[in-house]
PDB file of N, CA and C in Angstrom:
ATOM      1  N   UNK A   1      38.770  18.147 -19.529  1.00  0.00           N
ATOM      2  CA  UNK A   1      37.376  17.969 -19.867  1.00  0.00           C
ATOM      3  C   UNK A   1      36.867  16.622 -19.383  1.00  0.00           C
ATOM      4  N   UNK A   2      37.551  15.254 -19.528  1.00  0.00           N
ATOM      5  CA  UNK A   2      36.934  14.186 -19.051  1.00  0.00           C
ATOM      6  C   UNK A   2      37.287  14.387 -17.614  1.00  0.00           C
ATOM      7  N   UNK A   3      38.210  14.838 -16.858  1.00  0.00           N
ATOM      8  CA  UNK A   3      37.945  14.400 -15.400  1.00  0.00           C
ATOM      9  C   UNK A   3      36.418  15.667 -15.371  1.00  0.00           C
ATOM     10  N   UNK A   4      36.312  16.648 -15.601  1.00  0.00           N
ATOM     11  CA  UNK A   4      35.167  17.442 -15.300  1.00  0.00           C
ATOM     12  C   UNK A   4      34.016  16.244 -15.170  1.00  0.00           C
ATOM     13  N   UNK A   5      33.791  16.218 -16.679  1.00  0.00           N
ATOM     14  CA  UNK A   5      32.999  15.148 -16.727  1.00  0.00           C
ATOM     15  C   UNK A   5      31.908  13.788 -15.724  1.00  0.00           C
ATOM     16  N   UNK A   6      33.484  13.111 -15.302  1.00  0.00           N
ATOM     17  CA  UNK A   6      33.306  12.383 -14.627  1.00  0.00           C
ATOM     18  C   UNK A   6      33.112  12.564 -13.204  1.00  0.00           C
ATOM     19  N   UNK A   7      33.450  13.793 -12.959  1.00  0.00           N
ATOM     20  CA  UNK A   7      32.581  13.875 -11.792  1.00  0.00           C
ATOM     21  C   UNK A   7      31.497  15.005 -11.554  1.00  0.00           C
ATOM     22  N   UNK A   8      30.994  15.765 -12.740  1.00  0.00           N
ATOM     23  CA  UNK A   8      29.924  15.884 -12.947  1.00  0.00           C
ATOM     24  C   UNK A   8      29.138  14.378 -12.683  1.00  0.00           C
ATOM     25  N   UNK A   9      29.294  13.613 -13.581  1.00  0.00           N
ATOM     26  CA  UNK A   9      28.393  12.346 -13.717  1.00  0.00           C
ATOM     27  C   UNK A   9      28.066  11.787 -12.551  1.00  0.00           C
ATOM     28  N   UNK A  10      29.502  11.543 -11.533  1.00  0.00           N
ATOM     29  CA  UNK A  10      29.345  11.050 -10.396  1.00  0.00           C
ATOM     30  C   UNK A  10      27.952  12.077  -9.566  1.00  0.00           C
ATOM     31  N   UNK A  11      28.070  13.352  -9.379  1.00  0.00           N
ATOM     32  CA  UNK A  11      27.689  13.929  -8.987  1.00  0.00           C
ATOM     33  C   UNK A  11      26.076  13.840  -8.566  1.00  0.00           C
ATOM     34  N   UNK A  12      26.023  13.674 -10.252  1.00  0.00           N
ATOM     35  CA  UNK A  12      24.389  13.412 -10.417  1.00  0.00           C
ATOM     36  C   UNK A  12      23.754  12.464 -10.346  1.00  0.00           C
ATOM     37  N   UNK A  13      24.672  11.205 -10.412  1.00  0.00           N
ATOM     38  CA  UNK A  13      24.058   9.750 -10.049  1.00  0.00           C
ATOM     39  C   UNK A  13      24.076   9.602  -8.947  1.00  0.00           C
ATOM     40  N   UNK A  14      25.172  10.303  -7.957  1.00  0.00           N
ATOM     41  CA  UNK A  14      24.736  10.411  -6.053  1.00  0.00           C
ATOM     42  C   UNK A  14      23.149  11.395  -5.643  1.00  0.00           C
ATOM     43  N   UNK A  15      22.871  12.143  -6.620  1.00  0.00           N
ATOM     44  CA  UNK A  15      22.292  13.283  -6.204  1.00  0.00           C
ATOM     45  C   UNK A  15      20.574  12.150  -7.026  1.00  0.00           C
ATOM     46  N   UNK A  16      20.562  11.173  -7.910  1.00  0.00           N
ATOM     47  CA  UNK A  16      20.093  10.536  -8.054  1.00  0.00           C
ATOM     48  C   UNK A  16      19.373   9.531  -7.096  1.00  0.00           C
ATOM     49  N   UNK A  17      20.384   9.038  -6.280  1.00  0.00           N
ATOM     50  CA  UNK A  17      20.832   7.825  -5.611  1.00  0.00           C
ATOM     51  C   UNK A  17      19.721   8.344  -4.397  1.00  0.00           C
ATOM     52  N   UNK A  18      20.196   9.241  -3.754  1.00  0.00           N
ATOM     53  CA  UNK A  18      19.726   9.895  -2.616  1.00  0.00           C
ATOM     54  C   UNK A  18      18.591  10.629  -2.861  1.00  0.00           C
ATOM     55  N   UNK A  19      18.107  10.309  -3.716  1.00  0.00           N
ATOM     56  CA  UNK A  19      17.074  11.098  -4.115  1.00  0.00           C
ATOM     57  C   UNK A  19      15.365  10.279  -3.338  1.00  0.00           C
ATOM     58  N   UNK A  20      15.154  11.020  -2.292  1.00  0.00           N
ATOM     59  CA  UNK A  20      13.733  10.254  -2.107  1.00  0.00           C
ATOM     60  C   UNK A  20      12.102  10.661  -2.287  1.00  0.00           C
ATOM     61  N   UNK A  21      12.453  11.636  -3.395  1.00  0.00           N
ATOM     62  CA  UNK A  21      10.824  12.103  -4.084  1.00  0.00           C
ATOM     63  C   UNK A  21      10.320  10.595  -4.663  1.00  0.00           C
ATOM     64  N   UNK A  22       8.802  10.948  -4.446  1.00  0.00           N
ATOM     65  CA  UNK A  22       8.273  10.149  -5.220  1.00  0.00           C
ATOM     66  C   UNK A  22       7.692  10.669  -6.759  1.00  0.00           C
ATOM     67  N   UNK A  23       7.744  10.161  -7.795  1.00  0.00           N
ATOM     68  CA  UNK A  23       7.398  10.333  -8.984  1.00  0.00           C
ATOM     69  C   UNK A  23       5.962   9.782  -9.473  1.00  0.00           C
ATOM     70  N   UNK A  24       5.437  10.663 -10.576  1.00  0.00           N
ATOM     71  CA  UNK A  24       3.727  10.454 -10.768  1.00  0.00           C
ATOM     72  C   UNK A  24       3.711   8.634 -11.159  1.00  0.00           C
ATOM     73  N   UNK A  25       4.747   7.968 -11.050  1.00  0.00           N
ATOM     74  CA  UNK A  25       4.596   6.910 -11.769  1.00  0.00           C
ATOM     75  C   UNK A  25       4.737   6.103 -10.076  1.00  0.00           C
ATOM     76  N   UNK A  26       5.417   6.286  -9.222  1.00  0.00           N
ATOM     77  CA  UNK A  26       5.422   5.833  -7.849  1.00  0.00           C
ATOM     78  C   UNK A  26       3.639   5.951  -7.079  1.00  0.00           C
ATOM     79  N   UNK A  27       3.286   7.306  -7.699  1.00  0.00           N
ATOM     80  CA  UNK A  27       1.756   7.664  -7.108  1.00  0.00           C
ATOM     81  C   UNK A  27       0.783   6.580  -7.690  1.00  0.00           C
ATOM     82  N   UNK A  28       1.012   6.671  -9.480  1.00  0.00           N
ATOM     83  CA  UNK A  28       0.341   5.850  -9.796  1.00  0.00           C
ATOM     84  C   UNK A  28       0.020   4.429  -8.827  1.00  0.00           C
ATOM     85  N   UNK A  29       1.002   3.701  -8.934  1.00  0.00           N
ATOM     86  CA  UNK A  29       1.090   2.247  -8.305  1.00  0.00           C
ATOM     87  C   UNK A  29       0.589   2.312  -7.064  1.00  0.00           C
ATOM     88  N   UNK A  30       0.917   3.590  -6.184  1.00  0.00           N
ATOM     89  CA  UNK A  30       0.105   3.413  -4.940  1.00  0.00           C
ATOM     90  C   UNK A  30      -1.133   3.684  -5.149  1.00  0.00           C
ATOM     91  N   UNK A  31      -1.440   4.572  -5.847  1.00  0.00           N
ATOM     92  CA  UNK A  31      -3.397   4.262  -6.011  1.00  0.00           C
ATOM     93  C   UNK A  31      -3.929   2.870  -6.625  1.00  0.00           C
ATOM     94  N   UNK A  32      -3.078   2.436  -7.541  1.00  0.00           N
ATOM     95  CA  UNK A  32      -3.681   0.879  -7.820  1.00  0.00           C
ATOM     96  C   UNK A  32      -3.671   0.109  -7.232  1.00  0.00           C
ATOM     97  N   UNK A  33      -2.986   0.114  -6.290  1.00  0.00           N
ATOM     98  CA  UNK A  33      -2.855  -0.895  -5.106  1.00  0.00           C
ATOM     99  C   UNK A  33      -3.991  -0.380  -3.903  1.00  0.00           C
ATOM    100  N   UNK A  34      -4.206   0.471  -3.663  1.00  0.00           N
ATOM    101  CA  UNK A  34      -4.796   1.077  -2.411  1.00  0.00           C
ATOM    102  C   UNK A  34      -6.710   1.219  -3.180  1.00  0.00           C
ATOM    103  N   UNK A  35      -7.105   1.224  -4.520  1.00  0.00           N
ATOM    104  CA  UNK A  35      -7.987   1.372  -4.914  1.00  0.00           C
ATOM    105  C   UNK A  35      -9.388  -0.110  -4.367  1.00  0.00           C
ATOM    106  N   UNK A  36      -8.275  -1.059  -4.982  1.00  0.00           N
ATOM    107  CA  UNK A  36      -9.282  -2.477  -4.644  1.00  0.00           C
ATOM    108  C   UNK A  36      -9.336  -2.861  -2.819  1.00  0.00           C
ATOM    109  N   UNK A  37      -8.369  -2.038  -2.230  1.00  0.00           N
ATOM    110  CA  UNK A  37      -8.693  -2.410  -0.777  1.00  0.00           C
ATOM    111  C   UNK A  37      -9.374  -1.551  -0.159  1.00  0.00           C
ATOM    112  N   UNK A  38      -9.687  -0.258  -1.001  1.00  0.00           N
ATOM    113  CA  UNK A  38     -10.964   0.521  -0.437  1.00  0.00           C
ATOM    114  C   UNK A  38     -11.982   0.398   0.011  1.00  0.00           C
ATOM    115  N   UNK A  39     -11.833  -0.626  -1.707  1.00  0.00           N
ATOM    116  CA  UNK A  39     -13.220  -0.927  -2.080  1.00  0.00           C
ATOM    117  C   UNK A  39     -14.054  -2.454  -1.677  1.00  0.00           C
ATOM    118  N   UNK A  40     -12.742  -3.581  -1.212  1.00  0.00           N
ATOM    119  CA  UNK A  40     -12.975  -4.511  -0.502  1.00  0.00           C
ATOM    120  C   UNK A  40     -13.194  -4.385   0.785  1.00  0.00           C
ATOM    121  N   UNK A  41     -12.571  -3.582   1.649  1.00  0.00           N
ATOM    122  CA  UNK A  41     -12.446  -3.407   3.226  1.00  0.00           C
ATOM    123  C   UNK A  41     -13.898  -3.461   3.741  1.00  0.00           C
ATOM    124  N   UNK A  42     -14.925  -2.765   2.870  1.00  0.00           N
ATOM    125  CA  UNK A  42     -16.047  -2.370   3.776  1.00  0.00           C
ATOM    126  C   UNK A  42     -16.604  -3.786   3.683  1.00  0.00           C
ATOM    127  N   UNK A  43     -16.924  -4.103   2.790  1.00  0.00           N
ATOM    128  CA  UNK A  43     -17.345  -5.909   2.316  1.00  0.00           C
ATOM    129  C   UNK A  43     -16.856  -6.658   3.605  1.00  0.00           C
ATOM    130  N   UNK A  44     -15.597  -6.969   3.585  1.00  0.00           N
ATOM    131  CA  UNK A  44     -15.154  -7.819   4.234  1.00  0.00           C
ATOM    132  C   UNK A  44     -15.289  -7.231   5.605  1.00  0.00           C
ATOM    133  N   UNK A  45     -15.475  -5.954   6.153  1.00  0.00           N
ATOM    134  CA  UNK A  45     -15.920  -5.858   7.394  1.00  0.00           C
ATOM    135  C   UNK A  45     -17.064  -6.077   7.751  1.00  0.00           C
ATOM    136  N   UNK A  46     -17.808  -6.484   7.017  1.00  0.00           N
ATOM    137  CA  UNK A  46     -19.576  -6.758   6.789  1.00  0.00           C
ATOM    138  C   UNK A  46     -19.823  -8.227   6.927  1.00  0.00           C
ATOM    139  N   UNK A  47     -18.707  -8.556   6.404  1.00  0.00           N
ATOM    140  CA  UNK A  47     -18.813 -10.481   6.429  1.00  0.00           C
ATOM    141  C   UNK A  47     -17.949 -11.246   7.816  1.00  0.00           C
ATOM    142  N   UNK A  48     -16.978 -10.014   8.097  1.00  0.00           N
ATOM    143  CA  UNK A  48     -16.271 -10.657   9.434  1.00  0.00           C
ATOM    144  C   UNK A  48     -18.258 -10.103  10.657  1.00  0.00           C
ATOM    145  N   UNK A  49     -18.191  -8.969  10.621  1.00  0.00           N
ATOM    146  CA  UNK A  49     -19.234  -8.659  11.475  1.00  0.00           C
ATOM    147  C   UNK A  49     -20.488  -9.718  11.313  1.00  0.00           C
ATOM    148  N   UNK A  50     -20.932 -10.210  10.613  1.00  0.00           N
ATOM    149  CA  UNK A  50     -22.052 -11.422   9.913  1.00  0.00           C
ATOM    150  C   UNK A  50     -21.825 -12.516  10.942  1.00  0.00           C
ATOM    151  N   UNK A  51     -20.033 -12.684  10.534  1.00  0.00           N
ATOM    152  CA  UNK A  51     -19.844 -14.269  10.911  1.00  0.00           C
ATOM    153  C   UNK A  51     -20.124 -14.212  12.159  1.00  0.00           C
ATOM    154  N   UNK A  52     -19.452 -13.506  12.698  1.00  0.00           N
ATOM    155  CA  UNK A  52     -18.926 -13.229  14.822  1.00  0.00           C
ATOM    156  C   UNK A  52     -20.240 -12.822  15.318  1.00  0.00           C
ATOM    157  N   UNK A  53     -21.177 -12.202  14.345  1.00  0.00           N
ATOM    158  CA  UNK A  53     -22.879 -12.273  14.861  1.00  0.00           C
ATOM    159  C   UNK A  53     -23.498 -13.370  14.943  1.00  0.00           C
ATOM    160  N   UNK A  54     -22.723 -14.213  14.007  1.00  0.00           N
ATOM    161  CA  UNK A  54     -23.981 -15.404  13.593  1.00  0.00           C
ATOM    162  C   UNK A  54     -23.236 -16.546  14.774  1.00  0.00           C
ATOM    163  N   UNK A  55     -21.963 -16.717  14.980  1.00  0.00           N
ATOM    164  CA  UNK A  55     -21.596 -17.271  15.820  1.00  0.00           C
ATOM    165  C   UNK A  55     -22.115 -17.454  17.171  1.00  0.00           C
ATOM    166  N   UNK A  56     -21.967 -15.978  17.749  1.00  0.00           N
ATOM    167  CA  UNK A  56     -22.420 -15.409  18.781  1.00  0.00           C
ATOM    168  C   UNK A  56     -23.811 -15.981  18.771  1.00  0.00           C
ATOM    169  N   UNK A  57     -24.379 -15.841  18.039  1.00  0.00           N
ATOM    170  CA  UNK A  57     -26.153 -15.993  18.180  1.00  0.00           C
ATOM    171  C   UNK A  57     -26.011 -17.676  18.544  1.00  0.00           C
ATOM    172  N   UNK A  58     -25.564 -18.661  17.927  1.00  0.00           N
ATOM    173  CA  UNK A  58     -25.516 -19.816  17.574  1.00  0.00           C
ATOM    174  C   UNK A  58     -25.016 -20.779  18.929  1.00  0.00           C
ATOM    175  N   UNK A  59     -23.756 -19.644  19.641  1.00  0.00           N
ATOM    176  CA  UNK A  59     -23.514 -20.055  20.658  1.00  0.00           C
ATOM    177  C   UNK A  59     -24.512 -19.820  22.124  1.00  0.00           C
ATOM    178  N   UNK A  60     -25.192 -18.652  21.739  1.00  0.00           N
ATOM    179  CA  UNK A  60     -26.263 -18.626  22.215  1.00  0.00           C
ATOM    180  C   UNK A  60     -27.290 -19.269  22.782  1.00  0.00           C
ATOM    181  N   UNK A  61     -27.782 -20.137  21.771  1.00  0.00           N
ATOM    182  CA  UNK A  61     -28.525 -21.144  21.266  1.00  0.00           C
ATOM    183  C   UNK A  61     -28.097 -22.773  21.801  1.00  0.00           C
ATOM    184  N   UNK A  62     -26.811 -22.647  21.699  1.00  0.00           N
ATOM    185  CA  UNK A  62     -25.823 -24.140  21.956  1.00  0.00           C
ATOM    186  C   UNK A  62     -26.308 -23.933  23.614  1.00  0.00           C
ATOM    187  N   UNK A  63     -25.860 -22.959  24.287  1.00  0.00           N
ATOM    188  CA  UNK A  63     -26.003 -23.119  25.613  1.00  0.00           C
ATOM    189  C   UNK A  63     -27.420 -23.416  26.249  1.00  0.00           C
ATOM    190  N   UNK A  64     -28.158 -22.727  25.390  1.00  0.00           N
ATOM    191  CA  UNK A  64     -29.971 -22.831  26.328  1.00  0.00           C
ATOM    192  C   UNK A  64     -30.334 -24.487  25.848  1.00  0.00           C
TER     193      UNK A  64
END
């Protein structure tokens, strides 16, 4: 009965080990992480596009 056991146990902690599903608690964390850069990305593509406009214009200006 204990050697059964023990490699039952082994069995399932390899079958554990190797295991590469993700779990609702793995999903979770990737939506919390991926939520605020959704929602920042467009912003900050609005403020890089601003700057490199306003630059552009400025250098514009520097030359005439």
């Amino acid at each position: 009965m204990k050697k059964w056991w023990h490699r039952k146990k082994q069995s399932t902690r390899r079958r554990k080990k190797d295991n590469d599903r993700h779990t609702f608690i793995d999903f979770l964390a990737d939506v919390l992480f991926w939520i605020p850069e959704v929602i920042i990305f467009p912003f900050r593509v609005l403020v890089f596009l601003i700057r490199g406009l306003g630059r552009w214009i400025g250098d514009l200006f520097d030359i005439v």
